[in-house]
PDB file of N, CA and C in Angstrom:
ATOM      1  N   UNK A   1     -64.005 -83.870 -62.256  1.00  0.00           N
ATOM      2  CA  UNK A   1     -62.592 -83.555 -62.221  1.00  0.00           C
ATOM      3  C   UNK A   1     -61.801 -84.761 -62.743  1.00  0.00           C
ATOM      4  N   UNK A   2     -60.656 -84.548 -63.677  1.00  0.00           N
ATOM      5  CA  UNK A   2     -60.209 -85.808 -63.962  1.00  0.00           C
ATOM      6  C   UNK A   2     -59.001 -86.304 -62.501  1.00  0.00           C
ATOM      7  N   UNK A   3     -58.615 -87.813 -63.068  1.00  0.00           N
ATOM      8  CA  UNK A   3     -57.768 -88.168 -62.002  1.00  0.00           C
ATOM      9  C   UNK A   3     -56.703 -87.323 -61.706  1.00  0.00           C
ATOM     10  N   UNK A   4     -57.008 -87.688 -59.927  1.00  0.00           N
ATOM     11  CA  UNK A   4     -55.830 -86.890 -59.324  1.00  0.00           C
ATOM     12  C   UNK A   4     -54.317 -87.304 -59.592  1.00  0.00           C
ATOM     13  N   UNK A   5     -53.458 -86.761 -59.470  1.00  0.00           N
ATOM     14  CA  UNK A   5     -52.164 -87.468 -59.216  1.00  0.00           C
ATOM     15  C   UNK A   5     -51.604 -87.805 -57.733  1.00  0.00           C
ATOM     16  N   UNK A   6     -50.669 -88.763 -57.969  1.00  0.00           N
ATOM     17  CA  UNK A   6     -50.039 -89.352 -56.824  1.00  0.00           C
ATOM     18  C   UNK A   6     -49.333 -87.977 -55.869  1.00  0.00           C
ATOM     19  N   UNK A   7     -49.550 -88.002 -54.944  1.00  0.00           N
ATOM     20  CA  UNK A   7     -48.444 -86.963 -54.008  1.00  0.00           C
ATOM     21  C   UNK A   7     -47.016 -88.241 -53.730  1.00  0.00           C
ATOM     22  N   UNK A   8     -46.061 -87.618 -54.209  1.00  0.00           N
ATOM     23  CA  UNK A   8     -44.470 -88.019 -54.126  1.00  0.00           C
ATOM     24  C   UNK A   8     -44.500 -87.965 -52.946  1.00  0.00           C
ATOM     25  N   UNK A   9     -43.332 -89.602 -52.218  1.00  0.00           N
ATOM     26  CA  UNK A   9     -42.950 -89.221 -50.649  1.00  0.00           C
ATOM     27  C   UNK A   9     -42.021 -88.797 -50.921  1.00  0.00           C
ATOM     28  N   UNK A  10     -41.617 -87.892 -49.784  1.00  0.00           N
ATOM     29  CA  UNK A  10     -40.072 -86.871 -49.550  1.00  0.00           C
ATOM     30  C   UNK A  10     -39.348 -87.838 -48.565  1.00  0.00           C
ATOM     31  N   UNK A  11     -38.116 -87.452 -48.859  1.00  0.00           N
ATOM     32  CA  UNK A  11     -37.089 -87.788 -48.031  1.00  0.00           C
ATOM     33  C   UNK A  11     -37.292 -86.606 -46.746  1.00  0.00           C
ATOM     34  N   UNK A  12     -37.611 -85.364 -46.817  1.00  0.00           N
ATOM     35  CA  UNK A  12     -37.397 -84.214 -45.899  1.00  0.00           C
ATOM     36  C   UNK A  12     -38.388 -83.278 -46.451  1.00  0.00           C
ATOM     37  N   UNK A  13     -38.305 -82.374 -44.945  1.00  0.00           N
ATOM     38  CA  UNK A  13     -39.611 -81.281 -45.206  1.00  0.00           C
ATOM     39  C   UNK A  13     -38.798 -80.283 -46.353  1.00  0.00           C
ATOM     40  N   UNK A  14     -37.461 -80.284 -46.450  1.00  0.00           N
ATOM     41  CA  UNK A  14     -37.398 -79.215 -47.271  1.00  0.00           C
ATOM     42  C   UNK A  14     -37.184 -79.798 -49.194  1.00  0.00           C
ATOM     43  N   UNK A  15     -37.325 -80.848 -49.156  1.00  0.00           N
ATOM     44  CA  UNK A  15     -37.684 -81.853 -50.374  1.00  0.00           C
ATOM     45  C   UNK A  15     -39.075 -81.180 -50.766  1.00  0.00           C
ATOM     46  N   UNK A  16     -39.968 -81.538 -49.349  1.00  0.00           N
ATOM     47  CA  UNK A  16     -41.223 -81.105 -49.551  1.00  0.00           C
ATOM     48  C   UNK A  16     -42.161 -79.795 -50.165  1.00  0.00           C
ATOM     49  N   UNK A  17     -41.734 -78.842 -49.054  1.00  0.00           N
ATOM     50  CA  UNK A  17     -41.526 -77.547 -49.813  1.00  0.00           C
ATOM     51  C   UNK A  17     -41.654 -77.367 -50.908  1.00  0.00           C
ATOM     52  N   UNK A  18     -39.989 -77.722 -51.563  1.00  0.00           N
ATOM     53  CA  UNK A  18     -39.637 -77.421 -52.959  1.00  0.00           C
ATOM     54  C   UNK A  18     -40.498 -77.784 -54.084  1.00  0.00           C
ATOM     55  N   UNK A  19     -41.119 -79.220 -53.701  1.00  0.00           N
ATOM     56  CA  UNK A  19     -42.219 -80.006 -54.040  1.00  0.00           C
ATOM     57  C   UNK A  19     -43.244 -78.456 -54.407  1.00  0.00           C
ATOM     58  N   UNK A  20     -43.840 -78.531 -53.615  1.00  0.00           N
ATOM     59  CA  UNK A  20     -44.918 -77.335 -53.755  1.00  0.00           C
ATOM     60  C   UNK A  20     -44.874 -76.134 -54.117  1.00  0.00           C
ATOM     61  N   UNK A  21     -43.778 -75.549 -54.241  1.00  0.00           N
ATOM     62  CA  UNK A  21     -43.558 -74.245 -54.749  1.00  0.00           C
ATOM     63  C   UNK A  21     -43.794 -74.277 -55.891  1.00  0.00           C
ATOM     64  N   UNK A  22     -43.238 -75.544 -56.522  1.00  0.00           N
ATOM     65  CA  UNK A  22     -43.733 -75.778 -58.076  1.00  0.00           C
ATOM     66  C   UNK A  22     -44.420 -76.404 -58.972  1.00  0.00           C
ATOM     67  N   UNK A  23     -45.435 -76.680 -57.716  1.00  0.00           N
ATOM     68  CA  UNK A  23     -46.627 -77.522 -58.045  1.00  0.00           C
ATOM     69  C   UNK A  23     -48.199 -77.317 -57.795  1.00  0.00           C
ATOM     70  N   UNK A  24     -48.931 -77.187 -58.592  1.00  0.00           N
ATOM     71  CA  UNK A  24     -50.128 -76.614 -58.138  1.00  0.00           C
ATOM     72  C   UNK A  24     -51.189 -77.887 -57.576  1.00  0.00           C
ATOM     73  N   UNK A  25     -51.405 -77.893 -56.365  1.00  0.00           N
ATOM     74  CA  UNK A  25     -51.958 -78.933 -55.208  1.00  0.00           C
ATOM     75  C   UNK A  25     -53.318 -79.263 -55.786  1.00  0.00           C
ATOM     76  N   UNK A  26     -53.955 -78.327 -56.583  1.00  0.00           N
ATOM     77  CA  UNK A  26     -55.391 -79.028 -57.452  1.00  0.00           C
ATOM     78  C   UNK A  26     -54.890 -80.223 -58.159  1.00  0.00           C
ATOM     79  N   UNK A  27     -54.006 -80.532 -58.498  1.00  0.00           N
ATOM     80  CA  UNK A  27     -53.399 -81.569 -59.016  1.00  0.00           C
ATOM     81  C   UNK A  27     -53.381 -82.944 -58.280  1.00  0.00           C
ATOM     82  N   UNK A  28     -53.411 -82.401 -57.210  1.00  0.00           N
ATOM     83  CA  UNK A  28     -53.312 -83.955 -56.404  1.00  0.00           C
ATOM     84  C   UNK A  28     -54.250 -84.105 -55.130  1.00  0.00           C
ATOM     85  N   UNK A  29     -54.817 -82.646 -54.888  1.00  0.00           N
ATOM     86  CA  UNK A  29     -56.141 -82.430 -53.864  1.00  0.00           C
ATOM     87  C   UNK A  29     -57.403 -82.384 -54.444  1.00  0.00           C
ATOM     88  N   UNK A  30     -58.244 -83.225 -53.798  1.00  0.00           N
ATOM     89  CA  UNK A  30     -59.764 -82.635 -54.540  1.00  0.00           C
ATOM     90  C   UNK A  30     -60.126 -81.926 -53.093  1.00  0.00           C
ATOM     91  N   UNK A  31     -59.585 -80.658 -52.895  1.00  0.00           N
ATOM     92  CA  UNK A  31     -60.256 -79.737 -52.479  1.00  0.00           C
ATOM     93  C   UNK A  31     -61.716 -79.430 -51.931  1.00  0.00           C
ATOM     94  N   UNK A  32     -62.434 -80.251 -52.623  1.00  0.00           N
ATOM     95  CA  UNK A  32     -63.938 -80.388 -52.396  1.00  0.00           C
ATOM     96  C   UNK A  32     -64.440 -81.195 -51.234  1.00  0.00           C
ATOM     97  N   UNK A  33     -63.676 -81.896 -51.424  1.00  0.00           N
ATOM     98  CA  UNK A  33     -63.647 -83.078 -49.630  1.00  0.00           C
ATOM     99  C   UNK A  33     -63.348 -82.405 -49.213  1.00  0.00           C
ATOM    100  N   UNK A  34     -62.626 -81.587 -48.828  1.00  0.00           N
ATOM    101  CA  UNK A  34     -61.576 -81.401 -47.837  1.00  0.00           C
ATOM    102  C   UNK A  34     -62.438 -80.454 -46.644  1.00  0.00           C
ATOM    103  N   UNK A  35     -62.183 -80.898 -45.340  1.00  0.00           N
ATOM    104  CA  UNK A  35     -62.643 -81.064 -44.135  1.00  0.00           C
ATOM    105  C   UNK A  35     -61.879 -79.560 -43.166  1.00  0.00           C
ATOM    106  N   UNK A  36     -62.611 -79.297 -42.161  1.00  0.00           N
ATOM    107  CA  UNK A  36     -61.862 -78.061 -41.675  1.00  0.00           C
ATOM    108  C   UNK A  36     -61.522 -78.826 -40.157  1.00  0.00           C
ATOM    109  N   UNK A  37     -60.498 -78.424 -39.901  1.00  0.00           N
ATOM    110  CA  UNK A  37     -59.426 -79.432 -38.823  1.00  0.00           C
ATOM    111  C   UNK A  37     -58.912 -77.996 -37.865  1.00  0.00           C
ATOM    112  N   UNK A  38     -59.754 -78.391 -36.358  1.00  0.00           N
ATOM    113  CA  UNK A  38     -59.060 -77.345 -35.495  1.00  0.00           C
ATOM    114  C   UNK A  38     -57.484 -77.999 -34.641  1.00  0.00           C
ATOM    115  N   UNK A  39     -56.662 -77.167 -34.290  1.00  0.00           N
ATOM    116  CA  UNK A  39     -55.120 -77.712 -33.697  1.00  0.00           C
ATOM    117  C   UNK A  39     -55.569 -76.659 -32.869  1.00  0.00           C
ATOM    118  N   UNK A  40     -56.110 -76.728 -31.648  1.00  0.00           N
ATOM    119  CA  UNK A  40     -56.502 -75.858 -30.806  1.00  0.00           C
ATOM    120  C   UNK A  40     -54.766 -75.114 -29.276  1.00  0.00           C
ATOM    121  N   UNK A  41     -54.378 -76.127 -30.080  1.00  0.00           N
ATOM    122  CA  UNK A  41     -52.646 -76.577 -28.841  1.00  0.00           C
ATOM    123  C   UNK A  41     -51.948 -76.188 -29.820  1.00  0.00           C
ATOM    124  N   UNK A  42     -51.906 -76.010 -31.654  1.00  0.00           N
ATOM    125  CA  UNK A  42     -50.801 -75.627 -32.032  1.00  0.00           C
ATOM    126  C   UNK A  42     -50.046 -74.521 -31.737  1.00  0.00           C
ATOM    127  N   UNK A  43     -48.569 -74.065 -31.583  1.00  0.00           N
ATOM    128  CA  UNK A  43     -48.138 -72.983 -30.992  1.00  0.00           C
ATOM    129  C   UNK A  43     -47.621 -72.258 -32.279  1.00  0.00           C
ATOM    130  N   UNK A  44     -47.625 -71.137 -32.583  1.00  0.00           N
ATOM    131  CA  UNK A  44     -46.242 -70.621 -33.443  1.00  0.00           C
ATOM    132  C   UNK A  44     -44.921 -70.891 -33.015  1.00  0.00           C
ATOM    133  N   UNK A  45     -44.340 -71.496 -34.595  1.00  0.00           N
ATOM    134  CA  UNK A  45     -42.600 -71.246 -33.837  1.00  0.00           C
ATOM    135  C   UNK A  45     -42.540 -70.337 -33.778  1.00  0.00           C
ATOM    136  N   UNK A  46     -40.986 -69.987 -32.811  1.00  0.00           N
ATOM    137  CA  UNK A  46     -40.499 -69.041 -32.349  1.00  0.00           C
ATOM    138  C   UNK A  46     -38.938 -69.340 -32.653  1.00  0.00           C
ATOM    139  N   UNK A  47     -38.400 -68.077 -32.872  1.00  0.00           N
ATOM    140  CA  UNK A  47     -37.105 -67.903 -33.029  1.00  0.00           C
ATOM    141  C   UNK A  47     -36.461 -66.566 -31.718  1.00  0.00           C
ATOM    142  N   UNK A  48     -35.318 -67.160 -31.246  1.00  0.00           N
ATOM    143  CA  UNK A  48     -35.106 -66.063 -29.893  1.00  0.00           C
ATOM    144  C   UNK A  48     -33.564 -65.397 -30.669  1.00  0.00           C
ATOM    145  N   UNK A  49     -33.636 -64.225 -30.709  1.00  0.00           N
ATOM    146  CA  UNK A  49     -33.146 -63.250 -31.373  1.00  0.00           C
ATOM    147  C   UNK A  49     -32.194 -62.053 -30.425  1.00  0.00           C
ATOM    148  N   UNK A  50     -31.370 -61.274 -30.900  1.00  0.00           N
ATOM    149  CA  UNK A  50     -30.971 -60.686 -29.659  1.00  0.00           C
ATOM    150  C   UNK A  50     -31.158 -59.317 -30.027  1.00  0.00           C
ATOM    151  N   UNK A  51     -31.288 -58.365 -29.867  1.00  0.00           N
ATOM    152  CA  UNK A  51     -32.115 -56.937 -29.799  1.00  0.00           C
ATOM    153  C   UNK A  51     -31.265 -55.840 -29.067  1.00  0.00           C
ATOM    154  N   UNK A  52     -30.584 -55.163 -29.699  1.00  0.00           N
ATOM    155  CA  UNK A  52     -29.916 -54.389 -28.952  1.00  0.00           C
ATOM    156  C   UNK A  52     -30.732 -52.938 -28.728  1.00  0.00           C
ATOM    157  N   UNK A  53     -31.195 -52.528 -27.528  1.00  0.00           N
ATOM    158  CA  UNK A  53     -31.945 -51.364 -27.757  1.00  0.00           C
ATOM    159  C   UNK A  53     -31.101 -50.224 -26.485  1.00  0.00           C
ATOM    160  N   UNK A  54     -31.350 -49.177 -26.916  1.00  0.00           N
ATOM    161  CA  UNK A  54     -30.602 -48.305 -25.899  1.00  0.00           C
ATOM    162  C   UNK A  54     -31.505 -48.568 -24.578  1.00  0.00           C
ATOM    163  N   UNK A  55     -30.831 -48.062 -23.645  1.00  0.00           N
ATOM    164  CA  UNK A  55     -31.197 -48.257 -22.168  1.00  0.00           C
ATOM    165  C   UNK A  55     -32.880 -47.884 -21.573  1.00  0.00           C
ATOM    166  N   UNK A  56     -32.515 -46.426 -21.996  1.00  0.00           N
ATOM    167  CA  UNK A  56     -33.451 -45.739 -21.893  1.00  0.00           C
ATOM    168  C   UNK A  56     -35.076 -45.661 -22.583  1.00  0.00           C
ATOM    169  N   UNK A  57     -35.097 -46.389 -23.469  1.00  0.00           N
ATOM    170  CA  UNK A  57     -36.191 -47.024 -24.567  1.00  0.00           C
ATOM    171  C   UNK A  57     -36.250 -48.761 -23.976  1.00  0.00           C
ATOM    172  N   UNK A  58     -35.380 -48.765 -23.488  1.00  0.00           N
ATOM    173  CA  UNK A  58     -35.740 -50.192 -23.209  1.00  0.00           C
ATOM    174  C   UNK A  58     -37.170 -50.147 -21.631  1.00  0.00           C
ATOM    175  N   UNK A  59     -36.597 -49.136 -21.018  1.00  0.00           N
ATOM    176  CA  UNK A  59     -37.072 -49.051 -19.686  1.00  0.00           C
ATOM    177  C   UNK A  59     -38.261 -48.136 -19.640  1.00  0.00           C
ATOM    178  N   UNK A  60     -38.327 -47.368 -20.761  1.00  0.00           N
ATOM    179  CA  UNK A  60     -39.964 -46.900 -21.539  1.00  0.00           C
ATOM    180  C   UNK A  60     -40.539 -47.494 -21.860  1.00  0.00           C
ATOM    181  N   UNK A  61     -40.237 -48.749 -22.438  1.00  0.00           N
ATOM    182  CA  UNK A  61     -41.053 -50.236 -22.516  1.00  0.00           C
ATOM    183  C   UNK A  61     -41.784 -50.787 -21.770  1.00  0.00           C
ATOM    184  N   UNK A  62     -40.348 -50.873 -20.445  1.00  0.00           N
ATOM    185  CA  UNK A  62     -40.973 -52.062 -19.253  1.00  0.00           C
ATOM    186  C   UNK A  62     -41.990 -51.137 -18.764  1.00  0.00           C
ATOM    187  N   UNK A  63     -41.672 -49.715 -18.934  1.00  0.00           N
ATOM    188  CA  UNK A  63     -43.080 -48.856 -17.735  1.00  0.00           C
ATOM    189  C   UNK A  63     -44.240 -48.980 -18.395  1.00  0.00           C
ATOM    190  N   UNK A  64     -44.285 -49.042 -19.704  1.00  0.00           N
ATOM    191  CA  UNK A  64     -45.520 -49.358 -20.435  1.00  0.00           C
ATOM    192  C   UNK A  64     -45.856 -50.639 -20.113  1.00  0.00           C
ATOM    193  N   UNK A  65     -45.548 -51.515 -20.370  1.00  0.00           N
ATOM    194  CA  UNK A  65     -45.552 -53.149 -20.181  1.00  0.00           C
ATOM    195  C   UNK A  65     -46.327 -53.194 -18.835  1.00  0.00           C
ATOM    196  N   UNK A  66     -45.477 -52.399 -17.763  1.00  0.00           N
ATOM    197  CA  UNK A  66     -46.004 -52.815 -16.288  1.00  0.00           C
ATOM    198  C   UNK A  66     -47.227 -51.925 -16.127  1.00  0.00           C
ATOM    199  N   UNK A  67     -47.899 -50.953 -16.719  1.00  0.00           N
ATOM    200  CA  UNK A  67     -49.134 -50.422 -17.023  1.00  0.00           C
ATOM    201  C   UNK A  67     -49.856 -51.216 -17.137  1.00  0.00           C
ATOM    202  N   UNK A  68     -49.644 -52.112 -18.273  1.00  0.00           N
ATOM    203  CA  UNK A  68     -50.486 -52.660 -19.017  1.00  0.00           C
ATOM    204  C   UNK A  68     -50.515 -53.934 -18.377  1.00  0.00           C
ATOM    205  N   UNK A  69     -49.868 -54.424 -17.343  1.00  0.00           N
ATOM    206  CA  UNK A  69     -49.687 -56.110 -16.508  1.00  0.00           C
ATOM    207  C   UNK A  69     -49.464 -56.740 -17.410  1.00  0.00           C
ATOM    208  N   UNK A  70     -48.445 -56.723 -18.478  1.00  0.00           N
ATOM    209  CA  UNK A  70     -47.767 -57.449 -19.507  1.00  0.00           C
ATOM    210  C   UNK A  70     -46.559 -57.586 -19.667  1.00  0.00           C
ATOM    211  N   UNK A  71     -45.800 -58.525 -19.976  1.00  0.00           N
ATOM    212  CA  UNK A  71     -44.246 -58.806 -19.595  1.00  0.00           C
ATOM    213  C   UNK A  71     -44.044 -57.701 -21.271  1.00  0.00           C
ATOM    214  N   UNK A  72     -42.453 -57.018 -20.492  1.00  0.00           N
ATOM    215  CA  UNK A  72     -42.069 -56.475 -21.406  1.00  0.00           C
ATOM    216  C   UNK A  72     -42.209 -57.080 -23.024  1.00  0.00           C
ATOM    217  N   UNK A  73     -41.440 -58.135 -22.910  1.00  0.00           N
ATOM    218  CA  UNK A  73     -41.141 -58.734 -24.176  1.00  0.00           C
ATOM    219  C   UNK A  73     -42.341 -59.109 -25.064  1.00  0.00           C
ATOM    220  N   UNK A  74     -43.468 -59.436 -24.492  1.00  0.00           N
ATOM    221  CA  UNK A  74     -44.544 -59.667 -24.970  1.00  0.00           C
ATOM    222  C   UNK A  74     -45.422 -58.067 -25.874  1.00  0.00           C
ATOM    223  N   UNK A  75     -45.266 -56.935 -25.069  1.00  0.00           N
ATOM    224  CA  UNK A  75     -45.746 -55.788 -25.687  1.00  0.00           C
ATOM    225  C   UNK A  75     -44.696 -55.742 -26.330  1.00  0.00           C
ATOM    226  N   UNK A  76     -43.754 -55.635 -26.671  1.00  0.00           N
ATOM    227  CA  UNK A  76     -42.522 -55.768 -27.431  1.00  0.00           C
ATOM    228  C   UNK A  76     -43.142 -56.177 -29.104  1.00  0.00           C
ATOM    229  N   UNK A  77     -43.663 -57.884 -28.773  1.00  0.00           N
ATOM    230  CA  UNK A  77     -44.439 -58.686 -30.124  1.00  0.00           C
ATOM    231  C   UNK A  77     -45.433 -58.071 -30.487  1.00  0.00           C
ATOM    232  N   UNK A  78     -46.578 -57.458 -29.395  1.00  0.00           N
ATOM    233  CA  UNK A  78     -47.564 -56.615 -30.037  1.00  0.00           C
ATOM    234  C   UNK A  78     -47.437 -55.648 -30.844  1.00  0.00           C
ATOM    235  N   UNK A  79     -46.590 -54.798 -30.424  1.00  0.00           N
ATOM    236  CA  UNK A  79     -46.480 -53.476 -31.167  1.00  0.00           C
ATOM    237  C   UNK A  79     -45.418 -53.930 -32.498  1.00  0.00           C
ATOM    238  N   UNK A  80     -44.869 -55.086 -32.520  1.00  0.00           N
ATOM    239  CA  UNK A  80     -44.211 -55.301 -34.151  1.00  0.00           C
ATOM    240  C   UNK A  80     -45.143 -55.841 -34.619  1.00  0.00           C
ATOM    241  N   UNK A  81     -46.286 -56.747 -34.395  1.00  0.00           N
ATOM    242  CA  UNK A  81     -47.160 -57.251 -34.870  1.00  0.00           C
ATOM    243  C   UNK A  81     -47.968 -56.803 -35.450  1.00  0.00           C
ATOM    244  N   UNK A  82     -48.691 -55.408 -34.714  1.00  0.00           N
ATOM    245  CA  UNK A  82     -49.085 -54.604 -35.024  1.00  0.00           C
ATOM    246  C   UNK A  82     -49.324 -53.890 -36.151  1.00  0.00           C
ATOM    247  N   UNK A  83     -47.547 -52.868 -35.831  1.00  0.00           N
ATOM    248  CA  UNK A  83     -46.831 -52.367 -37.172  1.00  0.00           C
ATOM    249  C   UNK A  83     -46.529 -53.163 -38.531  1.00  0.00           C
ATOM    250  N   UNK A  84     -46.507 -54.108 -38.558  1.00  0.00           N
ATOM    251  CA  UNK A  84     -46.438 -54.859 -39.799  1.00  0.00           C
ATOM    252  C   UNK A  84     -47.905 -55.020 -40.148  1.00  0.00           C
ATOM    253  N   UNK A  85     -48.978 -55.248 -39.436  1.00  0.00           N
ATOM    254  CA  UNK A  85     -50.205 -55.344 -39.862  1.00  0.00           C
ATOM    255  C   UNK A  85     -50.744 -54.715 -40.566  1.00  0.00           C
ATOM    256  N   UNK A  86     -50.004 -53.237 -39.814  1.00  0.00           N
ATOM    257  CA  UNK A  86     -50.740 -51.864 -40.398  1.00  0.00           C
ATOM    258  C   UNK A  86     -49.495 -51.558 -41.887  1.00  0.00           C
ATOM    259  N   UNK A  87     -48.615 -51.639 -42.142  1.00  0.00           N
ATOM    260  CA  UNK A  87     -47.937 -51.453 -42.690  1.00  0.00           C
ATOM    261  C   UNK A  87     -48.326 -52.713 -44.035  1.00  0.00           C
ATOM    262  N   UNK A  88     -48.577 -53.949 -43.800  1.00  0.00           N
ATOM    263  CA  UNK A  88     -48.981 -54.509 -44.930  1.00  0.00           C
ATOM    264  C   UNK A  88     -50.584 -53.876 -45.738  1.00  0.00           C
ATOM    265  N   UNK A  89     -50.915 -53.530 -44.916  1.00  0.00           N
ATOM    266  CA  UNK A  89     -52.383 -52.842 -45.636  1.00  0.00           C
ATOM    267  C   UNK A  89     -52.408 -51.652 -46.071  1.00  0.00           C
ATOM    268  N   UNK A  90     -51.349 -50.894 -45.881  1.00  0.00           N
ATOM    269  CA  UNK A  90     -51.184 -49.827 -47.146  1.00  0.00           C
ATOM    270  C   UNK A  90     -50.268 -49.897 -48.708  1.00  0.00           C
TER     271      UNK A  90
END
């Protein structure tokens, strides 16, 4: 492989980013080293959002939820999680 190039320092992650969107990382990674790294504690961010749902669908939720010994809000993430899962694979 010929020489790599330098990776630029950023002032900011969104410097950074921009960096990469328009840059192809074989350029400055030899890939071939590269090592597999567990973050066993990393969390997803989260963004808290506000949800307006009628009453009555809301409380068809919690009875499902409390079926299932799962906090509402959490079957809430499953079933969008879900639906997008299934929805990206068609």
């Amino acid at each position: 492989m010929s020489k790599l190039k330098k990776i630029p320092q950023f002032k900011t992650e969104a410097e950074e980013r921009k960096f990469w969107e328009t840059h192809d990382s074989n350029d400055y990674v030899d890939w071939k080293q590269a090592q597999r790294v567990a973050m066993p504690n990393l969390k997803p961010s989260t963004k808290t959002i506000s949800l307006r749902l009628p009453e009555g669908l809301l409380e068809s939720i919690k009875i499902e939820a409390n079926k299932r010994d799962v906090p509402y809000q959490s079957l809430i993430k499953a079933w969008l999680a879900e639906d997008v899962r299934q929805h990206r694979e068609t």
